[in-house]
Protein backbone atom coordinates (compact mmCIF):
# COMPACT_ATOMS: atom_id res chain seq x y z
CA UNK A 1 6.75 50.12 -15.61
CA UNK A 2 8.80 46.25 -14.74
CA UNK A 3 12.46 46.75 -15.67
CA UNK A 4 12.25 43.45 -15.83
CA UNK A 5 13.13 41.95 -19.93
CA UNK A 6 10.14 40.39 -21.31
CA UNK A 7 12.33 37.18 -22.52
CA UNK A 8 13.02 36.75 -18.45
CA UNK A 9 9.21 37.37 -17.52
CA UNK A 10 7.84 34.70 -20.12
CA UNK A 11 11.04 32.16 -19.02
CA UNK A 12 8.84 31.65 -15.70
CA UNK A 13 5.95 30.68 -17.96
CA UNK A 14 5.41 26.82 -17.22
CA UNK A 15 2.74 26.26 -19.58
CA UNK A 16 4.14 26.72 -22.99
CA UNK A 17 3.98 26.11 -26.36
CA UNK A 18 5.94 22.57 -26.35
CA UNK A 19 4.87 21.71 -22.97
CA UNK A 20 0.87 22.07 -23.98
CA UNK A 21 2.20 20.18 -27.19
CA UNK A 22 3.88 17.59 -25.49
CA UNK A 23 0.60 17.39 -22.99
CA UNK A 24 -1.84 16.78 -26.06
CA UNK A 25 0.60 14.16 -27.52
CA UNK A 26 0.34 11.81 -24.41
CA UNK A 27 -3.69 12.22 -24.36
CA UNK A 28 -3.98 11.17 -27.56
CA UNK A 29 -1.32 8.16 -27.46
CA UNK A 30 -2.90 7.40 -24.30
CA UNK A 31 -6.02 7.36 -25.58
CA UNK A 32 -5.03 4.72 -27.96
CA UNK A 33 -3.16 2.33 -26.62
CA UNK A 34 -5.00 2.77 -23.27
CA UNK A 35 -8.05 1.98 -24.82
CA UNK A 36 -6.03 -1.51 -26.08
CA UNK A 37 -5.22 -1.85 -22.25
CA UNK A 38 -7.88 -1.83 -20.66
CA UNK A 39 -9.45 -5.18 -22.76
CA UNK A 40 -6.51 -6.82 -23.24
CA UNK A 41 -6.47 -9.01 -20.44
CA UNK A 42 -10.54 -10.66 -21.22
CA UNK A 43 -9.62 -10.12 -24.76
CA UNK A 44 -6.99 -12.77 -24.01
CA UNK A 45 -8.49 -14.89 -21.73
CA UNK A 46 -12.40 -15.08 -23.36
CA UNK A 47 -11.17 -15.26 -26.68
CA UNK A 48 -7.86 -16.14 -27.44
CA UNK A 49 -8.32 -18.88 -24.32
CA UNK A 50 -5.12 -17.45 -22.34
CA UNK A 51 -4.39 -17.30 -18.48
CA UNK A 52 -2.56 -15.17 -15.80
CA UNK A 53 0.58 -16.72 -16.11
CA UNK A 54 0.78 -16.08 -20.09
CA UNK A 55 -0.72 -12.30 -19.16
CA UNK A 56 2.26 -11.61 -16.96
CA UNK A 57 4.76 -12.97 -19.68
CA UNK A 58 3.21 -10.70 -22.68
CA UNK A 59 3.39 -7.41 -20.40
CA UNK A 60 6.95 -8.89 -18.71
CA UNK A 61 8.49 -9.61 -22.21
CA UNK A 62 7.05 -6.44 -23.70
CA UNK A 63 8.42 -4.19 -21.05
CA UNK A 64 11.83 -5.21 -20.18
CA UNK A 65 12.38 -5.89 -24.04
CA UNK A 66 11.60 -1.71 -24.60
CA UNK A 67 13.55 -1.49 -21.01
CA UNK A 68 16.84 -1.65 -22.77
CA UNK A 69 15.87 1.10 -26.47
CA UNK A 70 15.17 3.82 -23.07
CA UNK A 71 18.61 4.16 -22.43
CA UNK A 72 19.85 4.07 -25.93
CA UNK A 73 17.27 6.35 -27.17
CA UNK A 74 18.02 9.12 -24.34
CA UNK A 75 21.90 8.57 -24.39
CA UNK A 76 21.72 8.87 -28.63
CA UNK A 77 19.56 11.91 -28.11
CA UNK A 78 22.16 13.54 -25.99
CA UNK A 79 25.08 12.71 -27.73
CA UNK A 80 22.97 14.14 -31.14
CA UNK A 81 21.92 17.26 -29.41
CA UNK A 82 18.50 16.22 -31.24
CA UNK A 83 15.39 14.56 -29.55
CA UNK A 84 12.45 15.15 -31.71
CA UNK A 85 12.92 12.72 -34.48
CA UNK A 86 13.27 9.81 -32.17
CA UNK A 87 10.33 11.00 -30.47
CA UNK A 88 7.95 10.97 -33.80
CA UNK A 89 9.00 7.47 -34.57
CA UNK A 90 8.29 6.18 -30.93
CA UNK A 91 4.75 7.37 -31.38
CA UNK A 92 4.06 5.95 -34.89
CA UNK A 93 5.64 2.77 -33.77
CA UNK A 94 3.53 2.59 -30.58
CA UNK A 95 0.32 3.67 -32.56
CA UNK A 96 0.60 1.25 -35.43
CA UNK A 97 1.29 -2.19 -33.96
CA UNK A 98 -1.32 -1.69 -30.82
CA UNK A 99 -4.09 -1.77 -33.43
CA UNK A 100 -2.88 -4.96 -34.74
CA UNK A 101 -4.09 -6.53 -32.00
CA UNK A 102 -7.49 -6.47 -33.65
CA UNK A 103 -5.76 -9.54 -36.04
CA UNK A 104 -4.23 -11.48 -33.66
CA UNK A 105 -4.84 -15.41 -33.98
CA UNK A 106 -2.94 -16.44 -30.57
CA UNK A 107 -1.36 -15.10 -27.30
CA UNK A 108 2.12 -14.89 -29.52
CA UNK A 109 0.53 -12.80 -31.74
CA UNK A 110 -0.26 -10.19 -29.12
CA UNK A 111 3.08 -10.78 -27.70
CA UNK A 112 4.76 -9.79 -30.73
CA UNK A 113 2.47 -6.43 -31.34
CA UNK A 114 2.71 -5.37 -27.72
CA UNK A 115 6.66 -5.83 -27.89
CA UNK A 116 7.08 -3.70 -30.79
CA UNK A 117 4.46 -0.79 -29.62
CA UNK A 118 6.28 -0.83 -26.41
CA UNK A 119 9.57 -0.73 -28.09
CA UNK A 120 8.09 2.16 -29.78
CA UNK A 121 7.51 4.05 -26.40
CA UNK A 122 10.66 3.25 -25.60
CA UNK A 123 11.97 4.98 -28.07
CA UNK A 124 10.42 7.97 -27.55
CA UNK A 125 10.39 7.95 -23.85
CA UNK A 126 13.60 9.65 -22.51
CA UNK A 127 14.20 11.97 -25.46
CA UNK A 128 10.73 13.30 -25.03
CA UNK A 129 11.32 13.64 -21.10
CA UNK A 130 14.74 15.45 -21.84
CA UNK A 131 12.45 17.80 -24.42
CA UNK A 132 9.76 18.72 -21.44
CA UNK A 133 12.82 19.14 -19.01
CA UNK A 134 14.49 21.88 -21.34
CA UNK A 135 11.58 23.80 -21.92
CA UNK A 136 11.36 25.47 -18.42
CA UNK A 137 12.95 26.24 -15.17
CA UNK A 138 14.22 23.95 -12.76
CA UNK A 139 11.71 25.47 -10.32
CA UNK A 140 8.97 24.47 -13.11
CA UNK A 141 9.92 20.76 -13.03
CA UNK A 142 6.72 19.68 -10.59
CA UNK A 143 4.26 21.69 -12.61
CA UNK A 144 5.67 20.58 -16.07
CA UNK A 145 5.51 17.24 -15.41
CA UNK A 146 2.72 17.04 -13.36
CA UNK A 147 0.65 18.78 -16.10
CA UNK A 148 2.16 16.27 -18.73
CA UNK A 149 0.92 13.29 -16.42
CA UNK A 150 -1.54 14.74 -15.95
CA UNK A 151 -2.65 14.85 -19.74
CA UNK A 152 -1.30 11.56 -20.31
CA UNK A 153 -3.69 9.72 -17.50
CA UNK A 154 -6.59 11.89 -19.07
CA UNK A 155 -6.07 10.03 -22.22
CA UNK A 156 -5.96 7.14 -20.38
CA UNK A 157 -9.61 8.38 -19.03
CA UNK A 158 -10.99 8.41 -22.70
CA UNK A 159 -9.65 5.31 -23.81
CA UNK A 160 -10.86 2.61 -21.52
CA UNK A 161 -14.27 4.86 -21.41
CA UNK A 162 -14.85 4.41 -24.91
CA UNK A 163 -13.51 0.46 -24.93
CA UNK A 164 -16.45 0.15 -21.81
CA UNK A 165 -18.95 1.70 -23.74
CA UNK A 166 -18.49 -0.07 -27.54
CA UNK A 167 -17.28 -3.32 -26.13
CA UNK A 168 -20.97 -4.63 -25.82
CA UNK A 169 -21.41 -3.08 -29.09
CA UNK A 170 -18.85 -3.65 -31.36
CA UNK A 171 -16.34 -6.32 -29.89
CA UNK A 172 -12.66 -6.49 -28.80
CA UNK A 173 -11.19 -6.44 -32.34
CA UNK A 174 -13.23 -3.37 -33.69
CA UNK A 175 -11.53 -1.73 -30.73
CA UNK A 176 -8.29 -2.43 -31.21
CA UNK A 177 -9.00 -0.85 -34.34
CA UNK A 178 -10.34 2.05 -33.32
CA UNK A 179 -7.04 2.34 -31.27
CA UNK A 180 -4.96 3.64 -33.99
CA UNK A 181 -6.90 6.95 -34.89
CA UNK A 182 -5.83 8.88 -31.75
CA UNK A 183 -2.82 7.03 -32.73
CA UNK A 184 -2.15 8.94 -35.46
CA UNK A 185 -3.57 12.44 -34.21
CA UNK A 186 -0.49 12.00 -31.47
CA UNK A 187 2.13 11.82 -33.85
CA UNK A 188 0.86 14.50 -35.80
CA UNK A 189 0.51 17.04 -32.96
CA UNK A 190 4.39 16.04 -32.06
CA UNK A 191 5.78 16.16 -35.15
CA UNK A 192 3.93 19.65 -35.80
CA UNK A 193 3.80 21.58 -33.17
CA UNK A 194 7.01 21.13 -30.54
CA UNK A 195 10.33 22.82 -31.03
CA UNK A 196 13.34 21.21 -29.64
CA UNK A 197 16.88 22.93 -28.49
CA UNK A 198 19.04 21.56 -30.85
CA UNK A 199 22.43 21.72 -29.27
CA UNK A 200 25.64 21.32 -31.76
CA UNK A 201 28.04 18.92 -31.24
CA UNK A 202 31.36 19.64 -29.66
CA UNK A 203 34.16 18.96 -32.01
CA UNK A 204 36.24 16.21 -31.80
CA UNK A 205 33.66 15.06 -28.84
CA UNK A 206 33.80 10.99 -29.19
CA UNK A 207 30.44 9.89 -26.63
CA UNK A 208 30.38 6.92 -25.49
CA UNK A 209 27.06 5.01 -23.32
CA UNK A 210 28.86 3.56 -20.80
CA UNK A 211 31.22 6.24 -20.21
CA UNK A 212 28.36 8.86 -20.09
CA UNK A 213 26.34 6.54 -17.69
CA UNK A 214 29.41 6.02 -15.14
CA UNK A 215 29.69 9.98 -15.17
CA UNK A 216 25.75 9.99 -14.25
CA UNK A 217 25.20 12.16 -10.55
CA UNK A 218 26.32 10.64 -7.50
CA UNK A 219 22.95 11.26 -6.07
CA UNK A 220 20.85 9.85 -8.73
CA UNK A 221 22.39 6.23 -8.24
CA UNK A 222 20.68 6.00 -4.76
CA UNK A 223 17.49 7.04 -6.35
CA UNK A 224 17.50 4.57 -8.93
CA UNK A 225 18.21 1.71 -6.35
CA UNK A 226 14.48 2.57 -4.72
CA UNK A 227 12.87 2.71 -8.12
CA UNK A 228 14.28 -0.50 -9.20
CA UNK A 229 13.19 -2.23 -6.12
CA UNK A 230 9.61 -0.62 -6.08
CA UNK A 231 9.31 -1.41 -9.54
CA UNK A 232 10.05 -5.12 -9.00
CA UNK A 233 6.97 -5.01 -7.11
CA UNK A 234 4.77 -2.56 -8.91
CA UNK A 235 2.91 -5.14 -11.36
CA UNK A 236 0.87 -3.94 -14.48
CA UNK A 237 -2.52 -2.17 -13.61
CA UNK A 238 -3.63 -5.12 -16.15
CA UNK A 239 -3.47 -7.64 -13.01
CA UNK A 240 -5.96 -4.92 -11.03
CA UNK A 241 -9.37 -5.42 -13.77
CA UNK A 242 -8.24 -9.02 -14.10
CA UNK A 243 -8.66 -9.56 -10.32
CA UNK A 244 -12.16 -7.44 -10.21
CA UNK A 245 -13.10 -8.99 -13.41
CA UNK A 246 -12.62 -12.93 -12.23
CA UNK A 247 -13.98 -11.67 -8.55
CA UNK A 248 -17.05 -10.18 -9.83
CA UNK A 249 -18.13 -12.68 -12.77
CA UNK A 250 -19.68 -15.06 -10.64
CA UNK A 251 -22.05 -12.27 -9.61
CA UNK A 252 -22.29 -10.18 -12.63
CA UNK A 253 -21.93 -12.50 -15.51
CA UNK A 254 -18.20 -12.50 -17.67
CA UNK A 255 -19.37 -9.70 -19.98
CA UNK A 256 -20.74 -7.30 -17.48
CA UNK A 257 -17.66 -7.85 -15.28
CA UNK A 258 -15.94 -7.56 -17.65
CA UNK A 259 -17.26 -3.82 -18.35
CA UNK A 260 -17.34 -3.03 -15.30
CA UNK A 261 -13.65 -3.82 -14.56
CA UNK A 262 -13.12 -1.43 -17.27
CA UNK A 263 -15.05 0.94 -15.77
CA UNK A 264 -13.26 0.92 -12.69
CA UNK A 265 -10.14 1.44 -14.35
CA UNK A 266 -11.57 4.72 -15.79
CA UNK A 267 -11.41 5.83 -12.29
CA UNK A 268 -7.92 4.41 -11.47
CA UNK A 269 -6.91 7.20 -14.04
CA UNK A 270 -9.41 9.59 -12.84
CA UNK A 271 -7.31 9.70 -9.74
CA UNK A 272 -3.98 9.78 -11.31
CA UNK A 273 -4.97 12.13 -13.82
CA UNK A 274 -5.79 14.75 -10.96
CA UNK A 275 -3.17 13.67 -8.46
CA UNK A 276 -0.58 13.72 -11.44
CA UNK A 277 -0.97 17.24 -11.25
CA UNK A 278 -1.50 18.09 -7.83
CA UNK A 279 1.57 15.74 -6.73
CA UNK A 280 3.56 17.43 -9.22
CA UNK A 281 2.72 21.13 -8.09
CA UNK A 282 3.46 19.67 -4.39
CA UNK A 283 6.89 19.23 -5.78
CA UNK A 284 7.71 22.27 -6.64
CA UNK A 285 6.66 23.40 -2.67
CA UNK A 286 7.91 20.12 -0.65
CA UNK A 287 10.72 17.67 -1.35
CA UNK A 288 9.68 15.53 -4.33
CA UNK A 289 11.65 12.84 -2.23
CA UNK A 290 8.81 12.62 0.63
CA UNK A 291 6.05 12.71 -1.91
CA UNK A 292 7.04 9.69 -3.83
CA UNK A 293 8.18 7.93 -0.69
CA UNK A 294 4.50 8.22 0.07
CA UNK A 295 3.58 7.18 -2.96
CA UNK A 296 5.27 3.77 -2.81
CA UNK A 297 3.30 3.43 0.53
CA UNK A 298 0.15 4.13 -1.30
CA UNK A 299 0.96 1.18 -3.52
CA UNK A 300 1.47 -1.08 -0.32
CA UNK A 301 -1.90 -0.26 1.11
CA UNK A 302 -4.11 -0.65 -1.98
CA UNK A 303 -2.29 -4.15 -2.45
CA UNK A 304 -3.23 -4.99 1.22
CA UNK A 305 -6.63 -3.94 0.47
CA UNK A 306 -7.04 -6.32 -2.19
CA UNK A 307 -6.20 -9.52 -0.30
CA UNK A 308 -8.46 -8.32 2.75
CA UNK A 309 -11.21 -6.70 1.84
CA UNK A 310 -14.21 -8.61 0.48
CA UNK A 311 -15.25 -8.16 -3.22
CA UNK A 312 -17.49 -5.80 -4.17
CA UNK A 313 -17.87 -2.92 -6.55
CA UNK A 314 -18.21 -0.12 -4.21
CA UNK A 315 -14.78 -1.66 -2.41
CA UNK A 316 -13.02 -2.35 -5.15
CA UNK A 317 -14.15 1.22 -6.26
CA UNK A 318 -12.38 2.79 -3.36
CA UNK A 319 -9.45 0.33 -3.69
CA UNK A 320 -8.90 1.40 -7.96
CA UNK A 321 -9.26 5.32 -6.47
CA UNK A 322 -6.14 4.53 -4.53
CA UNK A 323 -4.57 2.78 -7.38
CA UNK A 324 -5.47 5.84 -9.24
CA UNK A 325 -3.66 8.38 -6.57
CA UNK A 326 -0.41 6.09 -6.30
CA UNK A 327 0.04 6.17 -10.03
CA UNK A 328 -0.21 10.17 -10.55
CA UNK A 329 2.43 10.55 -7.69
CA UNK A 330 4.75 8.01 -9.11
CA UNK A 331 4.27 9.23 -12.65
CA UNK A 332 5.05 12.77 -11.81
CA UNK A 333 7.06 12.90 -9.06
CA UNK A 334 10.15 10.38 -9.91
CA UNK A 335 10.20 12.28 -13.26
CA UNK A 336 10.39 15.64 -11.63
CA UNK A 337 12.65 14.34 -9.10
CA UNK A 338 14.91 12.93 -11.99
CA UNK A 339 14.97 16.01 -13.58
CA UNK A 340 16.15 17.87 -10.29
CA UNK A 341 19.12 15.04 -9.83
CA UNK A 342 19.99 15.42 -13.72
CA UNK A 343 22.48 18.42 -15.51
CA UNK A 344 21.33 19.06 -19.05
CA UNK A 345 24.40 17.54 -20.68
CA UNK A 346 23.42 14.14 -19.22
CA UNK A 347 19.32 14.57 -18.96
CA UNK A 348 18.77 12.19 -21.64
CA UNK A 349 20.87 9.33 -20.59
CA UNK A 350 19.32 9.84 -17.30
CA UNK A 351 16.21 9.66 -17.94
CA UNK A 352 16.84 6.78 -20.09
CA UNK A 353 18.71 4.59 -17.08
CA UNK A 354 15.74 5.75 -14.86
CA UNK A 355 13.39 3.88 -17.93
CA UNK A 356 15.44 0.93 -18.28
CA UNK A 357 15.18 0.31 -14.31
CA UNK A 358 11.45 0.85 -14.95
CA UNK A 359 11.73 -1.80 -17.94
CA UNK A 360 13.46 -4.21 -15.60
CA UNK A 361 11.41 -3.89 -12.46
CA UNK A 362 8.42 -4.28 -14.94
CA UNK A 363 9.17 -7.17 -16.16
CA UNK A 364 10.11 -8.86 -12.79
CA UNK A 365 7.13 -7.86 -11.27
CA UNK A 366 4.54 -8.86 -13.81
CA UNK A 367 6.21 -12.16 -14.64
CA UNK A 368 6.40 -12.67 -11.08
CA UNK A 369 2.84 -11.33 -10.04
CA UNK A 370 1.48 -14.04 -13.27
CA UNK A 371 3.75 -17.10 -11.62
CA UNK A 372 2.15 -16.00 -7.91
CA UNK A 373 -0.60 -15.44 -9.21
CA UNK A 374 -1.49 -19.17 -11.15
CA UNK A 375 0.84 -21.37 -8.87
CA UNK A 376 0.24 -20.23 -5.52
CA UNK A 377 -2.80 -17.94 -5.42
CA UNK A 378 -3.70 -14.40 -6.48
CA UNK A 379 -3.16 -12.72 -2.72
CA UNK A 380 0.73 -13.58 -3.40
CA UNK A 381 0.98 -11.39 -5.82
CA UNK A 382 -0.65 -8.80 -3.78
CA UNK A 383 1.47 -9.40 -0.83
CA UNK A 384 4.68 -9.44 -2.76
CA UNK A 385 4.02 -5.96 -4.21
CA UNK A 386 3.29 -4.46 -0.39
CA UNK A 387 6.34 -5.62 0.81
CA UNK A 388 8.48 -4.56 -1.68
CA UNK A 389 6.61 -1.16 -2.17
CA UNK A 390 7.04 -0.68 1.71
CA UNK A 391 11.18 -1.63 1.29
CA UNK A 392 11.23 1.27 -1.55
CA UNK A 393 9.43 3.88 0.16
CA UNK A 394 11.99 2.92 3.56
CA UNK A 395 15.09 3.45 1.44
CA UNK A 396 14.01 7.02 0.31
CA UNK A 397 12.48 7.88 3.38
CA UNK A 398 16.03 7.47 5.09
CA UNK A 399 17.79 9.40 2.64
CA UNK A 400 19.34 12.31 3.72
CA UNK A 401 17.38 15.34 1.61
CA UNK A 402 21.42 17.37 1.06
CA UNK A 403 23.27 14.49 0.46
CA UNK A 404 23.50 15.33 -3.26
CA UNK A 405 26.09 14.71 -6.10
CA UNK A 406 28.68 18.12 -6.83
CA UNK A 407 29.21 17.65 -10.45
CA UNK A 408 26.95 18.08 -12.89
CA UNK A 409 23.69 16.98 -12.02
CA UNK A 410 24.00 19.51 -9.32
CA UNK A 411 20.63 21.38 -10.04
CA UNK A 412 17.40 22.07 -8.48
CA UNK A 413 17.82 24.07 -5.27
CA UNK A 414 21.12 24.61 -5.81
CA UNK A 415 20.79 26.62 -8.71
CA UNK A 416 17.60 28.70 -7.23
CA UNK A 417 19.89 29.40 -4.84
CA UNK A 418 22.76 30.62 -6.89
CA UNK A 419 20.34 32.52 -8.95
CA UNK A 420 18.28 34.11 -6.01
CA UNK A 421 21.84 35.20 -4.58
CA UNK A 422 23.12 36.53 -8.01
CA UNK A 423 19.95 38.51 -8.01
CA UNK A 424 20.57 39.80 -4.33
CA UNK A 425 24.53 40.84 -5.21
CA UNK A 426 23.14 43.03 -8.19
CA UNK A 427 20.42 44.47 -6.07
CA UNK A 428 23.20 45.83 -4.19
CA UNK A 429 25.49 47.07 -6.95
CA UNK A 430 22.36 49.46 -7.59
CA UNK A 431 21.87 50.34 -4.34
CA UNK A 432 25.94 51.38 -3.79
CA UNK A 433 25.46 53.16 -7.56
CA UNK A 434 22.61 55.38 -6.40
């Protein structure tokens, strides 16, 4: 019979109760507003008589506007010692005002919805991160958040899926509709079913957000540097079906490219669905560094790929699958990474810093990718996200895998370490006893 304590044997349990929870919550939001996503860009072109330009603006605005509520959110979640509540109304915000799409009269319209659903999931964003974070071990982190990905991208699978089948059937606006019942199923399995570490407040303990960022790891500042410049050039997967869509119309017809552009990015999230999880796993193995440095060069050489390749479905096919890889190893691996770089009394202002610089970089890029993209020509935008990508993946490349921060957001190895050798010195102790 183990000596071992049960509570220590089920600690080593990755897949648990609020980390399934947290898994079904992101397939069903997913689901909804990915569903949205995937017709947005014909919805506002065909109908609402919109262009590139105005494309890259609504995603731009709507981003970096939710850019800033990530770093409030996860700081105010910290400094509470709660995280659920924000994370409920993040995903009844984000739920709600995607569906309105379905009444929207002009591109301000949309602009207006999109902002406040993404404000929503900014909302929710860190404090839900900080959640998945505290429910296992540091030597989880890859699996945890690879499995979360993971869930979230297959959401992402059933969304566009069902917008590619009913759009011929029932029209953009019915589906925006349709958007908000997994909408609501997401909140509910949040609000339900995950338990959160409620940690009291120290007394007398005055927080402040600047303070609190300042005192953020040394290490992690280098590692948001490389994420802010790969996000400058990492424009919205909405730019990807708009550039199959307009390069296979004159073949297809509008409609059917139009369906099949959604079809295609079905298999985008295919591929990060799988590779969410399989990056993430990697993680736990290799340096989580390496594998999102590869990542970024993933990016670079799907973007080259759709400036010199010629269109064609079965191209294009391969060039989404890429898309598709890139985006599970980014989505897993710079949260995992985070969470190795990140002490628990800071997690949540971390992880919101490491949103905002999302939020900024995707605003930059998509605004910029839109101007490229209607001034000059749509290979611009392509060739500004390679090179940028390719700067990115140099910068963590060249990093030095032990230069790490000593205070508190000393974690990850470190701490296996500590813990393997605690577990060696009282293997001894026994020993000498007997």
């Amino acid at each position: 019979m183990s000596d071992e304590p049960t509570s220590d044997r089920n600690s080593r349990k990755w897949l648990n109760r609020n980390v399934a929870a947290m898994g079904f919550t992101s397939l069903f939001s997913d689901a909804s507003h990915e569903m949205a996503t995937a017709i947005l860009a014909q919805f506002l072109v065909i109908e609402l008589h919109g262009s590139a330009e105005i494309l890259g603006l609504i995603e731009g605005l709507a981003d970096f506007s939710s850019s800033f509520v990530k770093t409030y959110s996860g700081w105010l979640s910290d400094k509470l010692g709660r995280r659920k509540l924000l994370g409920t109304i993040g995903y009844a915000l984000t739920g709600t005002f995607i569906s309105l799409f379905a009444f929207a009269s002009n591109a301000l319209q949309v602009l207006f919805y999109r902002t406040v659903g993404w404000m929503g999931r900014g909302i929710r964003e860190s404090p839900r991160d900080a959640m998945l974070a505290e429910s296992v071990k540091p030597e989880n982190y890859g699996h945890a958040f690879g499995f979360h990905r993971m869930m979230d991208t297959l959401g992402a699978i059933i969304g566009p899926s069902i917008a590619f089948i009913l759009l011929p059937l029932i029209g953009f606006r019915n589906i925006f509709l349709l958007a908000l019942v997994p909408g609501v199923f997401a909140v509910l399995v949040f609000a339900v079913f995950t338990r959160e570490k409620v940690k009291p407040r120290k007394t007398g303990e005055r927080r402040k957000l600047t303070t609190d960022i300042k005192q953020l790891p040394q290490g992690f500042r280098p590692f948001l540097l490389a994420v802010g410049i790969f996000g400058m050039g990492n424009f919205a997967n909405t730019f990807l079906v708009l550039k199959a869509s307009e390069a296979l119309a004159p073949s297809l017809g509008v409609i059917v490219a139009s369906s099949m552009s959604a079809l295609l990015y079905v298999l985008l999230n295919v591929g990060a669905a799988v590779f969410a999880y399989v990056f993430g796993a990697l993680g736990d193995r290799f340096s989580k560094r390496n594998l999102l440095a590869l990542g970024y060069l993933i990016f670079s050489a799907y973007c080259a790929g759709f400036v010199l390749l010629p269109p064609s479905i079965v191209n294009y096919a391969f060039l989404f699958m890429l898309a598709g890889v890139e985006t599970g190893a980014i989505d897993s691996g710079e949260r995992s990474y985070a969470a190795d770089l990140l002490g628990e009394n800071n997690r949540g202002t971390g992880f919101g810093v490491l949103s905002t610089i999302n939020g900024i970089g995707d605003f930059v890029s998509s605004v910029m990718a839109g101007v490229l993209w209607t001034l000059i020509f749509p290979s611009a935008a392509f060739y500004y996200g390679a090179v940028l990508a390719a700067i990115a993946a140099a910068l963590l490349t060249i990093r030095k895998s032990g230069k790490r921060s000593k205070t508190n957001g000393n974690t990850g190895r470190r701490e296996r370490f500590d813990l393997r050798s605690i577990e060696l010195t009282n293997m001894c102790a026994l020993k000498i006893s007997d």
